[in-house]
N, C-alpha and C. Protein backbone atom coordinates (compact mmCIF):
# COMPACT_ATOMS: atom_id res chain seq x y z
N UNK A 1 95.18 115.82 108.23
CA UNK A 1 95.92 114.65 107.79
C UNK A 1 96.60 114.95 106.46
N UNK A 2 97.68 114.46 106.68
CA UNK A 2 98.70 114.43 105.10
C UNK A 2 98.51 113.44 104.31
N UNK A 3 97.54 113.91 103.33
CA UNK A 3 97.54 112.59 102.15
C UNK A 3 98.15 112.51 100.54
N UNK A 4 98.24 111.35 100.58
CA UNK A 4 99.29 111.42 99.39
C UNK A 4 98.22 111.21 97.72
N UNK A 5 98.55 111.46 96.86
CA UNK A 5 97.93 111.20 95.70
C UNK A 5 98.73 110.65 94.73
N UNK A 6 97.64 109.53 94.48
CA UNK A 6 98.43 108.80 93.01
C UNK A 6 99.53 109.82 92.25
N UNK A 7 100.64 109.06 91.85
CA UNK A 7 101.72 109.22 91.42
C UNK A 7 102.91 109.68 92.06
N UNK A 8 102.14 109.92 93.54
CA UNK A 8 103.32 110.57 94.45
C UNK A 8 104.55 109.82 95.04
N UNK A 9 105.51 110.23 94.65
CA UNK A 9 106.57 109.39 95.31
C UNK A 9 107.00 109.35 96.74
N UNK A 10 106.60 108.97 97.69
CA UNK A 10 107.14 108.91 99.16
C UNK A 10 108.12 108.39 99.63
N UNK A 11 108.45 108.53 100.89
CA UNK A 11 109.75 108.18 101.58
C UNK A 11 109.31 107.62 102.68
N UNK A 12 109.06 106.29 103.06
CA UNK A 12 108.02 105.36 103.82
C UNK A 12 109.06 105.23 105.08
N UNK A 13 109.17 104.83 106.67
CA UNK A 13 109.79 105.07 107.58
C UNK A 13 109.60 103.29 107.74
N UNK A 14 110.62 102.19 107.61
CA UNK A 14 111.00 101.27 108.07
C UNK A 14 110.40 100.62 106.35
N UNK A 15 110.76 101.07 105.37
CA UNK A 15 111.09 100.79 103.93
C UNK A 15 112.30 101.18 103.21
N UNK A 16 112.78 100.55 102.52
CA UNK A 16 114.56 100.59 102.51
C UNK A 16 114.01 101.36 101.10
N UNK A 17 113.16 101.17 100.24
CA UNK A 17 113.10 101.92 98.66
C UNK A 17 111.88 103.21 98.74
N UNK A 18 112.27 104.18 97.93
CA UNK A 18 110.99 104.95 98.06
C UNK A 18 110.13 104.23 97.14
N UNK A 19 108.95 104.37 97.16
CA UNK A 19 107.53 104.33 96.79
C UNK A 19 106.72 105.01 95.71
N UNK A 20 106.27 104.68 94.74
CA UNK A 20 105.30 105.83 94.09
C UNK A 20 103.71 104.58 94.41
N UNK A 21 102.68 105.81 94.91
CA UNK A 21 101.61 105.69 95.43
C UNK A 21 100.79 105.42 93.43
N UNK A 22 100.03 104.08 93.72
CA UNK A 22 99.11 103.84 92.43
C UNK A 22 97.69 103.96 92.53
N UNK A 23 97.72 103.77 93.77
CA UNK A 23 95.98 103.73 93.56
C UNK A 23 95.26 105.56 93.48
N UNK A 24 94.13 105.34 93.18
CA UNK A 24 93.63 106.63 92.85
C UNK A 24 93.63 107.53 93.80
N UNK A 25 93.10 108.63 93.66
CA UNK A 25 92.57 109.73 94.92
C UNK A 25 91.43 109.67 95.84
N UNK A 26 90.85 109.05 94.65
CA UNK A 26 89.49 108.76 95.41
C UNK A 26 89.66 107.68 96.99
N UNK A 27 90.43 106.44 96.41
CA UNK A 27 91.10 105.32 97.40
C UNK A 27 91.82 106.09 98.24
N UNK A 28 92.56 106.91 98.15
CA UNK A 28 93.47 107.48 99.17
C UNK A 28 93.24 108.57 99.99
N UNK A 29 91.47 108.73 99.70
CA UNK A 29 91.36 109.79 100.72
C UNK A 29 91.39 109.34 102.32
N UNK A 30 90.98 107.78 102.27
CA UNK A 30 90.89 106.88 103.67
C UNK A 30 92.23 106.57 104.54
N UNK A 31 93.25 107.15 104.09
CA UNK A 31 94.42 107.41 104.44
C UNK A 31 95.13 105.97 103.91
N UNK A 32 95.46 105.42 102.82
CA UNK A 32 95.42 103.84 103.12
C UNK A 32 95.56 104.20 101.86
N UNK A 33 97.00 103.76 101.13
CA UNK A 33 97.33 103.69 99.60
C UNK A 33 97.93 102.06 99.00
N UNK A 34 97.81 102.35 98.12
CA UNK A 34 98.45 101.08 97.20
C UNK A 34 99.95 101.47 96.73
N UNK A 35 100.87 100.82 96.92
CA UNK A 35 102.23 101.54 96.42
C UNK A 35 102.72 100.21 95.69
N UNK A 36 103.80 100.90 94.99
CA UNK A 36 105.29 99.74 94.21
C UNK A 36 105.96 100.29 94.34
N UNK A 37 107.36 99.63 95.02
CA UNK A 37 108.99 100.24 95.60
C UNK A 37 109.50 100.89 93.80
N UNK A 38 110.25 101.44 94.22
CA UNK A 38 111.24 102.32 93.08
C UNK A 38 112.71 101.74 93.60
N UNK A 39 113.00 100.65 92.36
CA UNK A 39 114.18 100.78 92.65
C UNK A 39 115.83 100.85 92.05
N UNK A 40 116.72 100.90 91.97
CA UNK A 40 117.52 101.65 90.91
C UNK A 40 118.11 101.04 89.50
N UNK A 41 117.84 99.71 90.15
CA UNK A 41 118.68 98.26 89.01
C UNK A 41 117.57 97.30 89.32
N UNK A 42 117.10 96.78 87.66
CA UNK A 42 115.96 96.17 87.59
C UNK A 42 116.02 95.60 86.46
N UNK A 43 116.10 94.15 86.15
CA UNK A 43 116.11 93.20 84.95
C UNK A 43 114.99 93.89 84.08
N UNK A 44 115.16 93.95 83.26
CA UNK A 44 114.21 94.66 82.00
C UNK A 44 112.81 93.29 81.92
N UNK A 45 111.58 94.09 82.03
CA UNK A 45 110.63 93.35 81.44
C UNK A 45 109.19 93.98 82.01
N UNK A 46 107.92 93.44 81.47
CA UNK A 46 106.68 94.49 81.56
C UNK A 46 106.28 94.78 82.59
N UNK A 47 106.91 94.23 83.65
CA UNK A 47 106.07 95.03 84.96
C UNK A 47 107.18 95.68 85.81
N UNK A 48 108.55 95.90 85.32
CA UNK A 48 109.65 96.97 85.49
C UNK A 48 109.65 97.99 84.71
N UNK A 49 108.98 98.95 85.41
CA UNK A 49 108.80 100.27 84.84
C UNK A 49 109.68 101.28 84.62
N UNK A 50 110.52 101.99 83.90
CA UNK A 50 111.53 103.12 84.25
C UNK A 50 110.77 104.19 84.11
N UNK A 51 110.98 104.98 85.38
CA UNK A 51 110.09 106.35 85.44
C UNK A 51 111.10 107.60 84.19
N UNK A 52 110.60 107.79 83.42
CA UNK A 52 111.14 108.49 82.42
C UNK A 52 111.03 110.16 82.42
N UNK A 53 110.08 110.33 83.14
CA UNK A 53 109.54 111.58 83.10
C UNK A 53 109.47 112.18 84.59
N UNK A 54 110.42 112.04 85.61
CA UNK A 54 110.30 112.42 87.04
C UNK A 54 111.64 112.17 87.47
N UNK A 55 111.49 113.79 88.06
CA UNK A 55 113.20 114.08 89.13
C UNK A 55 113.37 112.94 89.69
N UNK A 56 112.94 111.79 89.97
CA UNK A 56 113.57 110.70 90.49
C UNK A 56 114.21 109.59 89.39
N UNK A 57 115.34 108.75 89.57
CA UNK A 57 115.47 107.69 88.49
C UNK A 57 115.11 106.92 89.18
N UNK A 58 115.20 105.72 88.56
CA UNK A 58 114.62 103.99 88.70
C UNK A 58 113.71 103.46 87.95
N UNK A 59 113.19 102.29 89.18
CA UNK A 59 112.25 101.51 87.90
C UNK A 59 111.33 100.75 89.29
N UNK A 60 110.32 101.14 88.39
CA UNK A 60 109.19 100.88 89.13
C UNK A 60 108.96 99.12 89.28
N UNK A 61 108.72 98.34 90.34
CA UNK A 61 108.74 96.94 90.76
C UNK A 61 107.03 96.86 90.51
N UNK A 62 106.44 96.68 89.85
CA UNK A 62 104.76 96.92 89.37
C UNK A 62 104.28 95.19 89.87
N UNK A 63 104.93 94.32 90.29
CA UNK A 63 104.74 92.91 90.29
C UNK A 63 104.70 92.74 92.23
N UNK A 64 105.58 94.22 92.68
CA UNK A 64 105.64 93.98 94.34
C UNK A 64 104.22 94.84 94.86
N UNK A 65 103.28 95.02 94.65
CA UNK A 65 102.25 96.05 95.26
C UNK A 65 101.93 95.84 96.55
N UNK A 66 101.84 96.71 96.98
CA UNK A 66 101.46 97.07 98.81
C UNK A 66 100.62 97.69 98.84
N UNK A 67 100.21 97.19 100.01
CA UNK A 67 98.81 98.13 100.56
C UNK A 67 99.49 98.64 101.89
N UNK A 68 99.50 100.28 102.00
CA UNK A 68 100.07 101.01 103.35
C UNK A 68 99.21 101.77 104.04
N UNK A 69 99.14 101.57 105.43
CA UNK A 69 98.13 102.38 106.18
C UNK A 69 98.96 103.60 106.36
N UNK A 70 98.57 104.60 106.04
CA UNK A 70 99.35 106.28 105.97
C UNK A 70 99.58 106.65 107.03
N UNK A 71 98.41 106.15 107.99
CA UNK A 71 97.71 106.67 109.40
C UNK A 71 98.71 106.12 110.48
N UNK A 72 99.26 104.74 110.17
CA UNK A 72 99.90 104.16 111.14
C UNK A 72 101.69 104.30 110.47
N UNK A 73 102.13 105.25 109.62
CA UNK A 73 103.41 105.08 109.37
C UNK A 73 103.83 106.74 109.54
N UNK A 74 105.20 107.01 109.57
CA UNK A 74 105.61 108.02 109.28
C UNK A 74 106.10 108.10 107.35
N UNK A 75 105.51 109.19 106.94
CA UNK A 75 106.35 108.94 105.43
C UNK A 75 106.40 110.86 105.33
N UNK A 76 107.12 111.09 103.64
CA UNK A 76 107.41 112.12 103.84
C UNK A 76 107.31 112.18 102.06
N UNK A 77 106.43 113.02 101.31
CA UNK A 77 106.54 113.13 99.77
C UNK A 77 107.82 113.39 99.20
N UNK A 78 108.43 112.71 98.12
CA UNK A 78 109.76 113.31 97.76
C UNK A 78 109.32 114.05 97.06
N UNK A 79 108.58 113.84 95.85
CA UNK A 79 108.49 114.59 94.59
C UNK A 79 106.84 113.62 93.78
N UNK A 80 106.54 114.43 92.81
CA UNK A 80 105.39 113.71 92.13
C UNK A 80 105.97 113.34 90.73
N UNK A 81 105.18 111.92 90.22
CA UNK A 81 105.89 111.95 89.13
C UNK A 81 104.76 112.45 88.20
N UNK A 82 104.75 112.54 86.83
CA UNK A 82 103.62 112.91 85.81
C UNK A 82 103.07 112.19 85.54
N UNK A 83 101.99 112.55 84.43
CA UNK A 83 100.76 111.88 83.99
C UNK A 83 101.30 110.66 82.96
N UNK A 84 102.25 110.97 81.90
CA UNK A 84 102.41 109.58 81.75
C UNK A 84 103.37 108.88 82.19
N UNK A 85 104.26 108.96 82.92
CA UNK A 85 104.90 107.86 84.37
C UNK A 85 103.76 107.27 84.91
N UNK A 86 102.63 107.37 85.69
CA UNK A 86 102.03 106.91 86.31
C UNK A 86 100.61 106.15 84.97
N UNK A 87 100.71 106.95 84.29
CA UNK A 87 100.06 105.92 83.11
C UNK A 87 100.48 104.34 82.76
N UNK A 88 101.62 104.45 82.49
CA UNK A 88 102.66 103.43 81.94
C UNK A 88 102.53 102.02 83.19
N UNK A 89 102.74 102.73 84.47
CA UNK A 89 102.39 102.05 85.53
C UNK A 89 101.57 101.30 85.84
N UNK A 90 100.13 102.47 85.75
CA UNK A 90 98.81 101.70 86.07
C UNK A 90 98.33 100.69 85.11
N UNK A 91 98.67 100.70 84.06
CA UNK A 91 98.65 99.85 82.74
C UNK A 91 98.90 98.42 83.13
N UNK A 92 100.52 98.87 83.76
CA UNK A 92 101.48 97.60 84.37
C UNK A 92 100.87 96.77 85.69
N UNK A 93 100.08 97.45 86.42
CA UNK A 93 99.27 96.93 87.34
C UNK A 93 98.21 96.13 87.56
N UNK A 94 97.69 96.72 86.25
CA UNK A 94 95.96 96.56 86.03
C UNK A 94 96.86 95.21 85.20
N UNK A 95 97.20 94.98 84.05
CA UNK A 95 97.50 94.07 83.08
C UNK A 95 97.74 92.61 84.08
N UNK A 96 98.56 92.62 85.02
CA UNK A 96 98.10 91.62 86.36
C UNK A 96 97.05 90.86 86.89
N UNK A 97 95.96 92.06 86.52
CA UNK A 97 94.38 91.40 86.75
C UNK A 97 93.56 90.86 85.62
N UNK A 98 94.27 91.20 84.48
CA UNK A 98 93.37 91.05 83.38
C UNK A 98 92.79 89.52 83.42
N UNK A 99 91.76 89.54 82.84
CA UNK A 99 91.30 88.31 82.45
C UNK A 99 91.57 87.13 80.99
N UNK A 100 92.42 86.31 81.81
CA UNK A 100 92.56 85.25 80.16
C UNK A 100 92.17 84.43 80.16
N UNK A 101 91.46 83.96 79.06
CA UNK A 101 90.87 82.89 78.71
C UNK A 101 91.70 81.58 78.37
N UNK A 102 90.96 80.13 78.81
CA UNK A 102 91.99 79.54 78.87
C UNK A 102 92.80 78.94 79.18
């Protein structure tokens, strides 16, 4: 099986934007990732990410998250992005769940 690892950017088969995969490695060994579309024009604000550091441009949609079964799609890796692209991200993800008081 072809599995993808956090930060990987894919090319998902009946998804109009590519993808960078967020959830960990550990999560994605079950074939079954967490993604946010990449996409090219994006109103500025904290959960629009611009990937700064990866052969791909855009901006990460951190507010659209998906859950994709790997097993039941065709996809295809474009490229990986780095350690802090996918930092900046998971930040943007997690900050969603945080807890406020209040």
């Amino acid at each position: 099986m072809n599995r993808a690892e956090q930060g990987d950017l894919l090319k998902i088969s009946g998804i109009k934007y590519p993808v960078i995969v967020v959830s960990n490695n550990f999560f994605n060994r079950s074939g079954k990732v967490i993604v946010c579309p990449i996409v090219q024009e994006a109103l500025e604000g904290p959960l629009h990410i611009p990937l700064k550091d990866s052969p791909v441009s855009g901006y990460v949609l951190c507010e659209q998250v998906r859950f994709l079964d790997l097993s039941a799609r065709h996809f295809s890796k474009v490229t990986a992005s780095h350690y802090f692209d996918i930092m900046d991200i998971s930040d943007a993800v997690i900050s969603m769940f945080d807890y406020q008081q209040g």
